[in-house]
PDB file of N, CA and C in Angstrom:
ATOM      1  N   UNK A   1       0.830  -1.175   0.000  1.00  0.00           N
ATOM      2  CA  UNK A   1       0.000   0.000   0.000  1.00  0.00           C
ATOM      3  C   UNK A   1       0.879   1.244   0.000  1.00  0.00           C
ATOM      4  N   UNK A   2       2.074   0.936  -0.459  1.00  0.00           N
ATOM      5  CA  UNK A   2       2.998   2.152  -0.938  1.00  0.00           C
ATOM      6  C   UNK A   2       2.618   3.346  -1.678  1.00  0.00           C
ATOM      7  N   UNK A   3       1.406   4.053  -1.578  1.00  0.00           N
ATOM      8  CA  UNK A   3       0.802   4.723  -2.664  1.00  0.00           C
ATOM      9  C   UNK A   3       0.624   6.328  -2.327  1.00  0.00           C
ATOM     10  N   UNK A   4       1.704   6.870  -1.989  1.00  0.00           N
ATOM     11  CA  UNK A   4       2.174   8.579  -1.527  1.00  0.00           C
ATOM     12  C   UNK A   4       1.816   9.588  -3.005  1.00  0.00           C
ATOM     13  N   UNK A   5       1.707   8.965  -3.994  1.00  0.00           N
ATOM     14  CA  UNK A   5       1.483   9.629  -5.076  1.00  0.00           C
ATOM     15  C   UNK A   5       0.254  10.015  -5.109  1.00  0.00           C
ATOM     16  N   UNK A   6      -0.809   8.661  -4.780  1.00  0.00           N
ATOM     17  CA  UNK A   6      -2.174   8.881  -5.114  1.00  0.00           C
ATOM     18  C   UNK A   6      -2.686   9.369  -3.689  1.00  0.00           C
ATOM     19  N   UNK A   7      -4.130   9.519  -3.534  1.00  0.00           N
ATOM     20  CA  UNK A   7      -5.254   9.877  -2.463  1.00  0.00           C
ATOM     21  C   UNK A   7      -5.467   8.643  -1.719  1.00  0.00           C
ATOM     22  N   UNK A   8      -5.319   7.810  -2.050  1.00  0.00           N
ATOM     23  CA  UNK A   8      -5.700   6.417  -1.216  1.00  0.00           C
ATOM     24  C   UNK A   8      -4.977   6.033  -0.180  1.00  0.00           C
ATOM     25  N   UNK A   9      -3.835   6.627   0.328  1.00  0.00           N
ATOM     26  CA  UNK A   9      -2.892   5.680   1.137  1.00  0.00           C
ATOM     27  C   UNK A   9      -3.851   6.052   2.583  1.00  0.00           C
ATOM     28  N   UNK A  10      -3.696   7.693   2.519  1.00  0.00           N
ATOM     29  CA  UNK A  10      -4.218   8.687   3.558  1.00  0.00           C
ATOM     30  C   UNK A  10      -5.653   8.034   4.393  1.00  0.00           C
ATOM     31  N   UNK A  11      -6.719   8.228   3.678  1.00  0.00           N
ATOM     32  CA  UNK A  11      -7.957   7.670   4.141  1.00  0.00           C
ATOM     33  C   UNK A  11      -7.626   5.924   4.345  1.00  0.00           C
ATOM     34  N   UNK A  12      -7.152   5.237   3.916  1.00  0.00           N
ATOM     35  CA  UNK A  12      -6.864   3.601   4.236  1.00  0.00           C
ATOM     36  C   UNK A  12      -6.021   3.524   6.145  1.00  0.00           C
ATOM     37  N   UNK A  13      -5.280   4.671   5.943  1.00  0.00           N
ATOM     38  CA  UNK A  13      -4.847   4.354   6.861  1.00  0.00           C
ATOM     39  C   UNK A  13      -5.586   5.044   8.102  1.00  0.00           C
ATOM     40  N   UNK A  14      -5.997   5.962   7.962  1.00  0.00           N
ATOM     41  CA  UNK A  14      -6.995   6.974   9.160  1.00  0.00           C
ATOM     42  C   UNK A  14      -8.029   6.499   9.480  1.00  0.00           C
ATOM     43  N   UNK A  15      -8.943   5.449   8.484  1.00  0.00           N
ATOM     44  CA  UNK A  15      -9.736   4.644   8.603  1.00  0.00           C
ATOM     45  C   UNK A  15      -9.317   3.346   9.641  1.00  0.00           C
ATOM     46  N   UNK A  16      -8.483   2.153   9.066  1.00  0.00           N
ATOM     47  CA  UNK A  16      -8.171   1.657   9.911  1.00  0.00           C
ATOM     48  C   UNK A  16      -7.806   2.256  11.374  1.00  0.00           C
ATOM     49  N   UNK A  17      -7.039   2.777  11.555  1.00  0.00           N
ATOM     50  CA  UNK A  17      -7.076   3.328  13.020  1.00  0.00           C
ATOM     51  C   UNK A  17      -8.568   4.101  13.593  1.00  0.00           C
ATOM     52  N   UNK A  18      -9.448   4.683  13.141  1.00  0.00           N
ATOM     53  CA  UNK A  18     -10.511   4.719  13.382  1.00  0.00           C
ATOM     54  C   UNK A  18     -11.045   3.945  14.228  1.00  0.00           C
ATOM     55  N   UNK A  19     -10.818   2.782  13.175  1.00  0.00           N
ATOM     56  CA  UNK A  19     -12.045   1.329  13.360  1.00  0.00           C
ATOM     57  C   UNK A  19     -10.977   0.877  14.827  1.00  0.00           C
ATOM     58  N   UNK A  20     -10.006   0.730  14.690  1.00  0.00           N
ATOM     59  CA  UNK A  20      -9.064   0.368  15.980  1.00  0.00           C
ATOM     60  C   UNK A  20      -9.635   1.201  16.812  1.00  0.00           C
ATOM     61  N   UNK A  21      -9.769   2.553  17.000  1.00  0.00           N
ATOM     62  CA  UNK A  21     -10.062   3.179  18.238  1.00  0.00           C
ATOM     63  C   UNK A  21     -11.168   3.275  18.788  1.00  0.00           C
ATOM     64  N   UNK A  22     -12.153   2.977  17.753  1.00  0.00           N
ATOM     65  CA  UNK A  22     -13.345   2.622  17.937  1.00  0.00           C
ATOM     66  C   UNK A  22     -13.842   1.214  18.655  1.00  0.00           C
ATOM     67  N   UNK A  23     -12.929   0.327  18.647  1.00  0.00           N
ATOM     68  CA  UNK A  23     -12.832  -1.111  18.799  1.00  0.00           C
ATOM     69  C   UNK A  23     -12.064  -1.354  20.276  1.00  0.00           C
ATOM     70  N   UNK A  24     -11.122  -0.461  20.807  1.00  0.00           N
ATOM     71  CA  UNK A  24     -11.162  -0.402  21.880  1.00  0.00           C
ATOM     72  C   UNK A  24     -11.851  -0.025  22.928  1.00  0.00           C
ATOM     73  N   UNK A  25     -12.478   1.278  22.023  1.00  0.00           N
ATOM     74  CA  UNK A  25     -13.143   1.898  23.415  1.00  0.00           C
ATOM     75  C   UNK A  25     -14.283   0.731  23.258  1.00  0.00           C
ATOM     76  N   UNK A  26     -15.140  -0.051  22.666  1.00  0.00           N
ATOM     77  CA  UNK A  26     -15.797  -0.677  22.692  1.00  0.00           C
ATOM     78  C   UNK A  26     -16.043  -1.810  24.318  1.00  0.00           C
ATOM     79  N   UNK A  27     -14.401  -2.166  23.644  1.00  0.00           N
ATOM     80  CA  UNK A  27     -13.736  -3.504  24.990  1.00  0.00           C
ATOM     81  C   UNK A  27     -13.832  -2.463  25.554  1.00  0.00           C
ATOM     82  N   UNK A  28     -13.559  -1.394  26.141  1.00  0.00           N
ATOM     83  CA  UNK A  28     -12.741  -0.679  26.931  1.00  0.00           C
ATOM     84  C   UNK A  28     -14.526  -0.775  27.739  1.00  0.00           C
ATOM     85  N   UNK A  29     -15.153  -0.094  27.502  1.00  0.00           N
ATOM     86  CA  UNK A  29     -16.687  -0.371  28.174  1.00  0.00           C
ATOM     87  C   UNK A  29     -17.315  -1.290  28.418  1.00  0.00           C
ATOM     88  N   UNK A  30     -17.107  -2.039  27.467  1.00  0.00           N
ATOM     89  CA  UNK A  30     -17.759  -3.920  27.886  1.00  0.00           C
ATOM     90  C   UNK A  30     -17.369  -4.572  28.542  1.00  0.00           C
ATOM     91  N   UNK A  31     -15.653  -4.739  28.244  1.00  0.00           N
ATOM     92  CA  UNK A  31     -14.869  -5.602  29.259  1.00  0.00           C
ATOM     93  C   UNK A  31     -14.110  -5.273  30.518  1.00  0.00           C
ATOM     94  N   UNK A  32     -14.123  -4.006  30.108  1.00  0.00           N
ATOM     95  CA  UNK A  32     -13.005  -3.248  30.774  1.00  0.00           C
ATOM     96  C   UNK A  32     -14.045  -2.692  31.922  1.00  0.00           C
ATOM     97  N   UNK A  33     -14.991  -2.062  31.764  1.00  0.00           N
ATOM     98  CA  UNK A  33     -15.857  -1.385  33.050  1.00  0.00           C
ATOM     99  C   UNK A  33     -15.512  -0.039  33.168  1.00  0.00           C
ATOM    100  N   UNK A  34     -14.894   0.302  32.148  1.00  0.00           N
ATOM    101  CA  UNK A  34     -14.734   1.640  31.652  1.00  0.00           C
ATOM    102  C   UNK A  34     -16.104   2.515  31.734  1.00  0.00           C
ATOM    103  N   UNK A  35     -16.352   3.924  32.092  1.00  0.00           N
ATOM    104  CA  UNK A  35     -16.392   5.127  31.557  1.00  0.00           C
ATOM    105  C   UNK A  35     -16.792   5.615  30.329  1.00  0.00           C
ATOM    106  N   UNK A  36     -18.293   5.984  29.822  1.00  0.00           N
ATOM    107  CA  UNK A  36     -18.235   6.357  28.384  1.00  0.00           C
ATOM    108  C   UNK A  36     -16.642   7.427  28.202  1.00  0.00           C
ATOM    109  N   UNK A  37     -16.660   8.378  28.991  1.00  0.00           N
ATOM    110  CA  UNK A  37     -15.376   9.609  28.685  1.00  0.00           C
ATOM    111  C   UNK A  37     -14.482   9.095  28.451  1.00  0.00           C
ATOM    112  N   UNK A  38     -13.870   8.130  29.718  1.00  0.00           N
ATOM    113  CA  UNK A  38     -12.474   7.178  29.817  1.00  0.00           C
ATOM    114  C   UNK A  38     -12.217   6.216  28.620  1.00  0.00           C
ATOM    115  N   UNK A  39     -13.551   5.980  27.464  1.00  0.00           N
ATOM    116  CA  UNK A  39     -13.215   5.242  26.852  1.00  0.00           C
ATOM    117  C   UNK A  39     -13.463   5.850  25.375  1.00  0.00           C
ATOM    118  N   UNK A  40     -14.112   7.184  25.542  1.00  0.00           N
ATOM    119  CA  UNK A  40     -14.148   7.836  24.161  1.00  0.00           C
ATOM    120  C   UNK A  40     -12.656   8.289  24.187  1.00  0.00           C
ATOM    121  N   UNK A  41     -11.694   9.286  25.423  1.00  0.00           N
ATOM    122  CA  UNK A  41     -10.478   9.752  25.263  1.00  0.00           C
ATOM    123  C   UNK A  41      -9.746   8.473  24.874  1.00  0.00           C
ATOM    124  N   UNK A  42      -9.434   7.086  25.254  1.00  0.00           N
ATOM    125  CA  UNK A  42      -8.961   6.256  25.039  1.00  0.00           C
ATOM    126  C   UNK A  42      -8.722   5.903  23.377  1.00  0.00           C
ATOM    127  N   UNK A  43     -10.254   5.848  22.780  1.00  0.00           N
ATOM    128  CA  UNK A  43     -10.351   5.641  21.527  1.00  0.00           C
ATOM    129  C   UNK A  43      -9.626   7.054  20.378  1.00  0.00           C
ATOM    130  N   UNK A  44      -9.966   7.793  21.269  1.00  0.00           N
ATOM    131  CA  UNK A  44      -9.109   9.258  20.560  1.00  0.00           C
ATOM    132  C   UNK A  44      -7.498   9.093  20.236  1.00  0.00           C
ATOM    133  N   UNK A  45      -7.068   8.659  21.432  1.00  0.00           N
ATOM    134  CA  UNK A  45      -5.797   8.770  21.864  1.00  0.00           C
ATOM    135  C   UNK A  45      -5.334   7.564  21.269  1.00  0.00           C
ATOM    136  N   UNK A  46      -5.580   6.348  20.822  1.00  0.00           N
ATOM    137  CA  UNK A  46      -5.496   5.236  20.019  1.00  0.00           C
ATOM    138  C   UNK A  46      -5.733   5.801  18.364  1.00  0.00           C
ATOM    139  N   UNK A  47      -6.460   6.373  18.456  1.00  0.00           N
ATOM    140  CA  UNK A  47      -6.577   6.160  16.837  1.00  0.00           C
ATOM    141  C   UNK A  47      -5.666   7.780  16.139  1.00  0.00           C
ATOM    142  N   UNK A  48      -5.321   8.330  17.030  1.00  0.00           N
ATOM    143  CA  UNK A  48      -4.152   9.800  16.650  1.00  0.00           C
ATOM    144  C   UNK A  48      -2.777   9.218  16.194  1.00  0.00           C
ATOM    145  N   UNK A  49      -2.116   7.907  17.613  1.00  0.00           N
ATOM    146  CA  UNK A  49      -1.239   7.533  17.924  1.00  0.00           C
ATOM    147  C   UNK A  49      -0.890   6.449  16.762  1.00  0.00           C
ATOM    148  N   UNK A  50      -2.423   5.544  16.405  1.00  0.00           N
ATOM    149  CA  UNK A  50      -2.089   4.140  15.594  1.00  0.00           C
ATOM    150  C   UNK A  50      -2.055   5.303  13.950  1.00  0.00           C
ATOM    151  N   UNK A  51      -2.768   6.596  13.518  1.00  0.00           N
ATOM    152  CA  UNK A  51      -3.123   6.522  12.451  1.00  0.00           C
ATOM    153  C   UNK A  51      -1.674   7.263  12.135  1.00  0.00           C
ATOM    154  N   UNK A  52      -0.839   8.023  13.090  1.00  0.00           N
ATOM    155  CA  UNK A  52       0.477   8.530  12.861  1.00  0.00           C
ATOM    156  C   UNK A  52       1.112   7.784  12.127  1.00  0.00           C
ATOM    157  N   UNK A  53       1.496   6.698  13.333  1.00  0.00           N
ATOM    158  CA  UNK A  53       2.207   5.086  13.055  1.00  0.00           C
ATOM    159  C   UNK A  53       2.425   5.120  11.557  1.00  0.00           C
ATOM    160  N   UNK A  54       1.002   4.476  10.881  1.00  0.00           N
ATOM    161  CA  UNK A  54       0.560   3.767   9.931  1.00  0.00           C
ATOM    162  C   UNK A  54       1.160   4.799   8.860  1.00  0.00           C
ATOM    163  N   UNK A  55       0.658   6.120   8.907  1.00  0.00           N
ATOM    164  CA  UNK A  55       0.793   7.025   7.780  1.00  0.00           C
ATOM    165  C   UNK A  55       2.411   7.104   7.399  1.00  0.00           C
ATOM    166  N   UNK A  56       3.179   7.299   8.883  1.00  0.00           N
ATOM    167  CA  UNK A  56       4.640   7.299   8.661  1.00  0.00           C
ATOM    168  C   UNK A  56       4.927   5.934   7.614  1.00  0.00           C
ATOM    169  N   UNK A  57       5.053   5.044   8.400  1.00  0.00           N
ATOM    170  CA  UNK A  57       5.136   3.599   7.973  1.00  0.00           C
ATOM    171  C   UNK A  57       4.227   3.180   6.378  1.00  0.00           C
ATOM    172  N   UNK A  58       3.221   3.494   6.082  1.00  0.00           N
ATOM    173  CA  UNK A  58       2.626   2.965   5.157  1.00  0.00           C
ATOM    174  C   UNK A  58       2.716   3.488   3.875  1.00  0.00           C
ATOM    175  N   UNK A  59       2.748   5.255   4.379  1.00  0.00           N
ATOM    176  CA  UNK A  59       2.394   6.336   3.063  1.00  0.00           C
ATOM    177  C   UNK A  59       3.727   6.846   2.343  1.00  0.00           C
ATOM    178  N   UNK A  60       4.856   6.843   3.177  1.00  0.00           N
ATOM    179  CA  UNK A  60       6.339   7.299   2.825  1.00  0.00           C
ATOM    180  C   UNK A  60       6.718   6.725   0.967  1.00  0.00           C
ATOM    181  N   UNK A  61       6.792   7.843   0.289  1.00  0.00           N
ATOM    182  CA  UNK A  61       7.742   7.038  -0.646  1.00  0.00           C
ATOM    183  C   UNK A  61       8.693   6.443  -0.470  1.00  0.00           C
ATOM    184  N   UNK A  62       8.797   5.048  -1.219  1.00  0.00           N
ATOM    185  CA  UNK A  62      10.234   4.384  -1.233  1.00  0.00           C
ATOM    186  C   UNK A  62      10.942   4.250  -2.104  1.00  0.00           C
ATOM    187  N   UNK A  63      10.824   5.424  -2.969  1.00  0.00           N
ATOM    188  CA  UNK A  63      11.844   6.300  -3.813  1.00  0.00           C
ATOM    189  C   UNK A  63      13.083   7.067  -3.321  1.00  0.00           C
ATOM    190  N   UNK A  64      12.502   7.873  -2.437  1.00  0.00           N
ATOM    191  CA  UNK A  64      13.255   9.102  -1.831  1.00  0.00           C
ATOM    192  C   UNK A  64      14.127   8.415  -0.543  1.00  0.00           C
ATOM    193  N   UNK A  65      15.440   8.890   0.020  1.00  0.00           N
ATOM    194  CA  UNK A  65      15.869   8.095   0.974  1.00  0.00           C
ATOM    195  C   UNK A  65      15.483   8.661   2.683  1.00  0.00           C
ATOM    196  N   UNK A  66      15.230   7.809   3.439  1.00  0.00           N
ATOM    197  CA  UNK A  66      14.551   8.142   4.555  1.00  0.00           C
ATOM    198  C   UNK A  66      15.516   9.240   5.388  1.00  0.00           C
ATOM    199  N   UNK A  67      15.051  10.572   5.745  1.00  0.00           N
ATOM    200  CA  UNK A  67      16.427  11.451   6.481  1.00  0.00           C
ATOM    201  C   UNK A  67      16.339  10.866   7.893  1.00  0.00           C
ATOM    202  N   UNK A  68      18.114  10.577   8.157  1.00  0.00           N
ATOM    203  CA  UNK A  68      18.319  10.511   9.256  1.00  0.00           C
ATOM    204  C   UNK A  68      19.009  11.407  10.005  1.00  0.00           C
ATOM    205  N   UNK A  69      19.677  11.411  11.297  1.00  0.00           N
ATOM    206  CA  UNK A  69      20.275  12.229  12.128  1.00  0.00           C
ATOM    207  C   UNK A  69      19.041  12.782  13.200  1.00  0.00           C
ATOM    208  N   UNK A  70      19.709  14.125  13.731  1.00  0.00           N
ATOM    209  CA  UNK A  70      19.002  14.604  14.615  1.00  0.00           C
ATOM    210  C   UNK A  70      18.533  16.113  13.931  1.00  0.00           C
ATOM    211  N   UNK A  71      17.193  15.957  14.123  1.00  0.00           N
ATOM    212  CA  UNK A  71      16.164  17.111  13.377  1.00  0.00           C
ATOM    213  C   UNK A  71      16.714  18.545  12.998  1.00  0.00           C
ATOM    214  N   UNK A  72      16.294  18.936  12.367  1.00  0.00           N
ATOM    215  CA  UNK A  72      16.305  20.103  12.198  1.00  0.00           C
ATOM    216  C   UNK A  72      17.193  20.549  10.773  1.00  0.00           C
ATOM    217  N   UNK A  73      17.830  19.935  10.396  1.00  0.00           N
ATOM    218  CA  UNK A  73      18.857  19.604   9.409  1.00  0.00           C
ATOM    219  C   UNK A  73      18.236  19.442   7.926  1.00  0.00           C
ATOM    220  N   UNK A  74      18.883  20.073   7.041  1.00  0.00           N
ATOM    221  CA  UNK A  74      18.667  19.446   5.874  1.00  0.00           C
ATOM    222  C   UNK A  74      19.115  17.994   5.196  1.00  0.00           C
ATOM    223  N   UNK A  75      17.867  17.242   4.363  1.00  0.00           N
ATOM    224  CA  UNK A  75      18.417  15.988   3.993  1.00  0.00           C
ATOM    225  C   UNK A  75      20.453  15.897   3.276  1.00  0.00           C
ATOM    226  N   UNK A  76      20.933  15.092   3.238  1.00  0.00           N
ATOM    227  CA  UNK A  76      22.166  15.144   2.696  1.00  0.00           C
ATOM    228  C   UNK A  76      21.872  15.012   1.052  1.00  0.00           C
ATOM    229  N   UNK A  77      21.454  14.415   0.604  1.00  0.00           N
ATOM    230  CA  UNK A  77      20.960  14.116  -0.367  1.00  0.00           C
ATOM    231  C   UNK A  77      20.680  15.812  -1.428  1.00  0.00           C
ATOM    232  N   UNK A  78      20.484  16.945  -0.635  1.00  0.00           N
ATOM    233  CA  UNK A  78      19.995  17.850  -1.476  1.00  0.00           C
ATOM    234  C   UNK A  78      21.223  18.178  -2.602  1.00  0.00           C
ATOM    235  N   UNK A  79      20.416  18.685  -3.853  1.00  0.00           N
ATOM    236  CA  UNK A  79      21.781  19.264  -4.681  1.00  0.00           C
ATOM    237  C   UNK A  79      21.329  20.707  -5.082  1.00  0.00           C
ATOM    238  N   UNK A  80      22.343  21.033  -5.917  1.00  0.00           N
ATOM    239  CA  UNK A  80      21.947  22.544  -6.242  1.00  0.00           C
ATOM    240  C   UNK A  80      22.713  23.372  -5.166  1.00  0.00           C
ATOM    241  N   UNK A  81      22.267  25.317  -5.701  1.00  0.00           N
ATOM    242  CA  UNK A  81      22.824  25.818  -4.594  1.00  0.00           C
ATOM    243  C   UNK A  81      21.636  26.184  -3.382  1.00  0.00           C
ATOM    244  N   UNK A  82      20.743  25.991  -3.657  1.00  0.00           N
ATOM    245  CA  UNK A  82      19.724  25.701  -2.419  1.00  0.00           C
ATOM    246  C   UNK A  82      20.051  24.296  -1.856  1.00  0.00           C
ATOM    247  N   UNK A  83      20.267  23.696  -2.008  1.00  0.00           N
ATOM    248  CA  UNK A  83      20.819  22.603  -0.958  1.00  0.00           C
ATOM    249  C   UNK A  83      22.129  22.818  -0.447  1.00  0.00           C
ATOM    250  N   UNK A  84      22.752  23.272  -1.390  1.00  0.00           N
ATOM    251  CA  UNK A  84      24.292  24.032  -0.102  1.00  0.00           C
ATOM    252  C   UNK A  84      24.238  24.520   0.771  1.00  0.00           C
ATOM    253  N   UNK A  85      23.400  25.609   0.259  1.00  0.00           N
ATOM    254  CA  UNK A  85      22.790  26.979   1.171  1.00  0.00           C
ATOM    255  C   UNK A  85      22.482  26.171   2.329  1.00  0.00           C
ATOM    256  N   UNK A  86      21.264  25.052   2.535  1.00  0.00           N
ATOM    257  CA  UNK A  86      20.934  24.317   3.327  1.00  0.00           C
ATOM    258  C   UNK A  86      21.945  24.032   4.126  1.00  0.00           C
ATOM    259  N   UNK A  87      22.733  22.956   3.809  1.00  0.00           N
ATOM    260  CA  UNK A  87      23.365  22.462   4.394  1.00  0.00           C
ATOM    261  C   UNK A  87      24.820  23.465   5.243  1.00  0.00           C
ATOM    262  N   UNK A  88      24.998  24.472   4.813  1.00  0.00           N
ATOM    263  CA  UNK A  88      26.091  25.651   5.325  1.00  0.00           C
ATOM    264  C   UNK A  88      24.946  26.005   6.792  1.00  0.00           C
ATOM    265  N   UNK A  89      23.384  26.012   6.082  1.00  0.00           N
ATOM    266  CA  UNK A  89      22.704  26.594   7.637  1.00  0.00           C
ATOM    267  C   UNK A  89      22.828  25.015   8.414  1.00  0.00           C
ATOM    268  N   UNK A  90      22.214  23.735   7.740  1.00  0.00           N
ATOM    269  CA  UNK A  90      22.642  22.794   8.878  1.00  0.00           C
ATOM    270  C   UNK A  90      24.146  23.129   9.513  1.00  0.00           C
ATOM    271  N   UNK A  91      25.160  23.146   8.984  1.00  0.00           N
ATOM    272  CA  UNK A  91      26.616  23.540   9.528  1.00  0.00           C
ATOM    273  C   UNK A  91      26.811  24.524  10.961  1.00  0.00           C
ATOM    274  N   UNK A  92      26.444  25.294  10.404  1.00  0.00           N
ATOM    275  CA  UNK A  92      25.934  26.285  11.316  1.00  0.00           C
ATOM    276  C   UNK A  92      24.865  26.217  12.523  1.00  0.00           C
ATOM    277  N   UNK A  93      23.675  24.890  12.434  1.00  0.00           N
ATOM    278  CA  UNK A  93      23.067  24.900  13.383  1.00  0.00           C
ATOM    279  C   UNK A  93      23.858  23.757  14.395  1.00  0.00           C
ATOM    280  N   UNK A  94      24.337  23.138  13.758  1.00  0.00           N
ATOM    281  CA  UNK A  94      25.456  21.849  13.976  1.00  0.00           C
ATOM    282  C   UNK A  94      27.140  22.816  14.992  1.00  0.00           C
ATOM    283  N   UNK A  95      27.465  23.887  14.560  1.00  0.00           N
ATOM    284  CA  UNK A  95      28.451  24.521  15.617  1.00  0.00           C
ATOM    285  C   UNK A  95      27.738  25.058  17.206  1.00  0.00           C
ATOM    286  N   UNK A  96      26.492  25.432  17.116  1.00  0.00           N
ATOM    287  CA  UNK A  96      25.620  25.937  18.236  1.00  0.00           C
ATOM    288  C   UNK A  96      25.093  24.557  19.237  1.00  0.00           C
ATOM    289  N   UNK A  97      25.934  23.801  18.728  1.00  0.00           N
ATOM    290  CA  UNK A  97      25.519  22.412  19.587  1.00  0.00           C
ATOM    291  C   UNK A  97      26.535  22.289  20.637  1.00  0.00           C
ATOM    292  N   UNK A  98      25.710  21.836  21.875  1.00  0.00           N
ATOM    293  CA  UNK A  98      26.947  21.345  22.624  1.00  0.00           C
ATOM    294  C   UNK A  98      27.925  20.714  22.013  1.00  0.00           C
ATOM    295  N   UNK A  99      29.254  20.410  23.226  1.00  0.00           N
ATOM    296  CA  UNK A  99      30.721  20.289  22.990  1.00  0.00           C
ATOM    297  C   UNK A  99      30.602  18.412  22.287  1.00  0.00           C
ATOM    298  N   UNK A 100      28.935  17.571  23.192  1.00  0.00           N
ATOM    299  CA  UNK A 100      28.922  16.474  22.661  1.00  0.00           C
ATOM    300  C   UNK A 100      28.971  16.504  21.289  1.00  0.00           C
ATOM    301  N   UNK A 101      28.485  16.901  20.338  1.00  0.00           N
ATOM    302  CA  UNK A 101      28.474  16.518  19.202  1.00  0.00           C
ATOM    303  C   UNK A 101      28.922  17.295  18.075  1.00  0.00           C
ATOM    304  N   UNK A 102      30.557  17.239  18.344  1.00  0.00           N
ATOM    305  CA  UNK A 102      31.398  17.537  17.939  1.00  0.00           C
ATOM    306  C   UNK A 102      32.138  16.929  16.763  1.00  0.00           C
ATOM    307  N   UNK A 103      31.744  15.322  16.836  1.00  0.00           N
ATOM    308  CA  UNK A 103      31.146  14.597  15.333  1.00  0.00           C
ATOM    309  C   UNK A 103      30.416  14.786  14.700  1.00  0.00           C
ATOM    310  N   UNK A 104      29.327  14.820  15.050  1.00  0.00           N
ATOM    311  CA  UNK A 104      28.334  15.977  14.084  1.00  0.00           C
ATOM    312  C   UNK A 104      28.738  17.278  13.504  1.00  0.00           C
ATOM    313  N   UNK A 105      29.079  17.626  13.779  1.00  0.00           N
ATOM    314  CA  UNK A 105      30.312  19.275  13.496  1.00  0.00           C
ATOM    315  C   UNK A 105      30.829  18.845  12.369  1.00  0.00           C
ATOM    316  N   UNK A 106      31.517  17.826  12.603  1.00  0.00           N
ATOM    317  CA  UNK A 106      32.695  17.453  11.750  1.00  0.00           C
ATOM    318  C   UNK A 106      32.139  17.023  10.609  1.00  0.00           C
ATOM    319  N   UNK A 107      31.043  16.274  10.971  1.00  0.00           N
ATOM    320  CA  UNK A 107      30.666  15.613   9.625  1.00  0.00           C
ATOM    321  C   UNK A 107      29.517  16.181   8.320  1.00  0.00           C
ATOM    322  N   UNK A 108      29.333  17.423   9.343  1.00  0.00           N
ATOM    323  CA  UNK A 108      28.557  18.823   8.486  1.00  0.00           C
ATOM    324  C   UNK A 108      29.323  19.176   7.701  1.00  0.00           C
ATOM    325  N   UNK A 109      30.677  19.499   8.050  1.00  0.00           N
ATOM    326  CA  UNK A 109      31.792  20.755   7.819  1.00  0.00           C
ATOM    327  C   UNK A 109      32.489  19.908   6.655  1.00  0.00           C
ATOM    328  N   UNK A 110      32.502  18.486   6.828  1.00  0.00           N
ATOM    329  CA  UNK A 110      32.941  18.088   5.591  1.00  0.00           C
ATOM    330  C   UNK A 110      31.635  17.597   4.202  1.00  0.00           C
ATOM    331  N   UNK A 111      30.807  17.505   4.598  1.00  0.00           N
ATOM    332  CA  UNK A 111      29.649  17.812   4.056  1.00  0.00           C
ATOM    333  C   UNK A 111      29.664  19.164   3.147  1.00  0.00           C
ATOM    334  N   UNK A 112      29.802  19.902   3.917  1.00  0.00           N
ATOM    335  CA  UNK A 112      29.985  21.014   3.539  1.00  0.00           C
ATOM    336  C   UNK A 112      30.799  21.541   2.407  1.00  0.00           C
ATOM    337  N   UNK A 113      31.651  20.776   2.605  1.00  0.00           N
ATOM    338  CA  UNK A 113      33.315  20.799   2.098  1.00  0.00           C
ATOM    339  C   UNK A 113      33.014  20.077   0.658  1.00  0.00           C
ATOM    340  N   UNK A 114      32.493  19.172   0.773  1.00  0.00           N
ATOM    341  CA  UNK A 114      32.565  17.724  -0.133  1.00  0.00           C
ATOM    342  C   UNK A 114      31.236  18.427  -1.548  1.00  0.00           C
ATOM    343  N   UNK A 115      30.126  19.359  -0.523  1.00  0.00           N
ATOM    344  CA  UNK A 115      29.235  20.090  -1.542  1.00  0.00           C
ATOM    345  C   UNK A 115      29.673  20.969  -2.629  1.00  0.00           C
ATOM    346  N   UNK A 116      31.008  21.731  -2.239  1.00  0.00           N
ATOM    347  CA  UNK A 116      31.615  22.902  -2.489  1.00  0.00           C
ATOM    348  C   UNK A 116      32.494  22.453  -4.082  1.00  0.00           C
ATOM    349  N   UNK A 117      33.284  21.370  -4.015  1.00  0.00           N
ATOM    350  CA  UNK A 117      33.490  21.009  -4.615  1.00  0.00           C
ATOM    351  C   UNK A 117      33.399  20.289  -6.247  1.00  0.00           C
TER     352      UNK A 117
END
């Protein structure tokens, strides 16, 4: 259900979690001895949490490569001089870091370096 291009991935997956949150709070009152409230927030809080999940996991192209590191950063992957640009501001948000991640520094700056070229 790899389908980020089309309209379908979105509603398949918000649906299912729906029906999940709907399906707990169900148990959650029948079996559970739950609370209509305790088991409508329950079903809320299930189907926000499962339909995230799913959308990350289900809807992502698996064309494009997944960005890793720690947020805020531009993908490595960018080209052009808007992706330099990018990556000189990742560089830069990467020196304002604590003294820990000082590998990270490094591996901007040659990033950096390696773009320039």
């Amino acid at each position: 259900m790899n389908n980020s291009g089309g309209g379908a991935c979105l509603p398949w997956t918000w649906g299912i979690s729906a029906l999940v949150g709907t399906l707990a709070a169900v148990l959650l009152w029948v079996l559970g001895g739950w609370s209509f409230m305790q088991g409508a927030f329950m079903a809320v809080l299930v189907t926000l949490i499962l339909g995230a999940i799913l959308t990350i996991t289900m809807c992502n192209d698996g064309s494009r490569p997944a960005q890793t590191g720690t947020g805020g950063g531009a993908a490595s992957g960018s080209t052009g001089p808007a992706g330099a640009a990018a990556t000189g501001v990742s560089a830069g948000v990467a020196s304002a870091a604590p003294a820990a991640d000082s590998s990270a520094e490094a591996a901007a700056a040659a990033q950096t370096g390696a773009d320039e070229e």
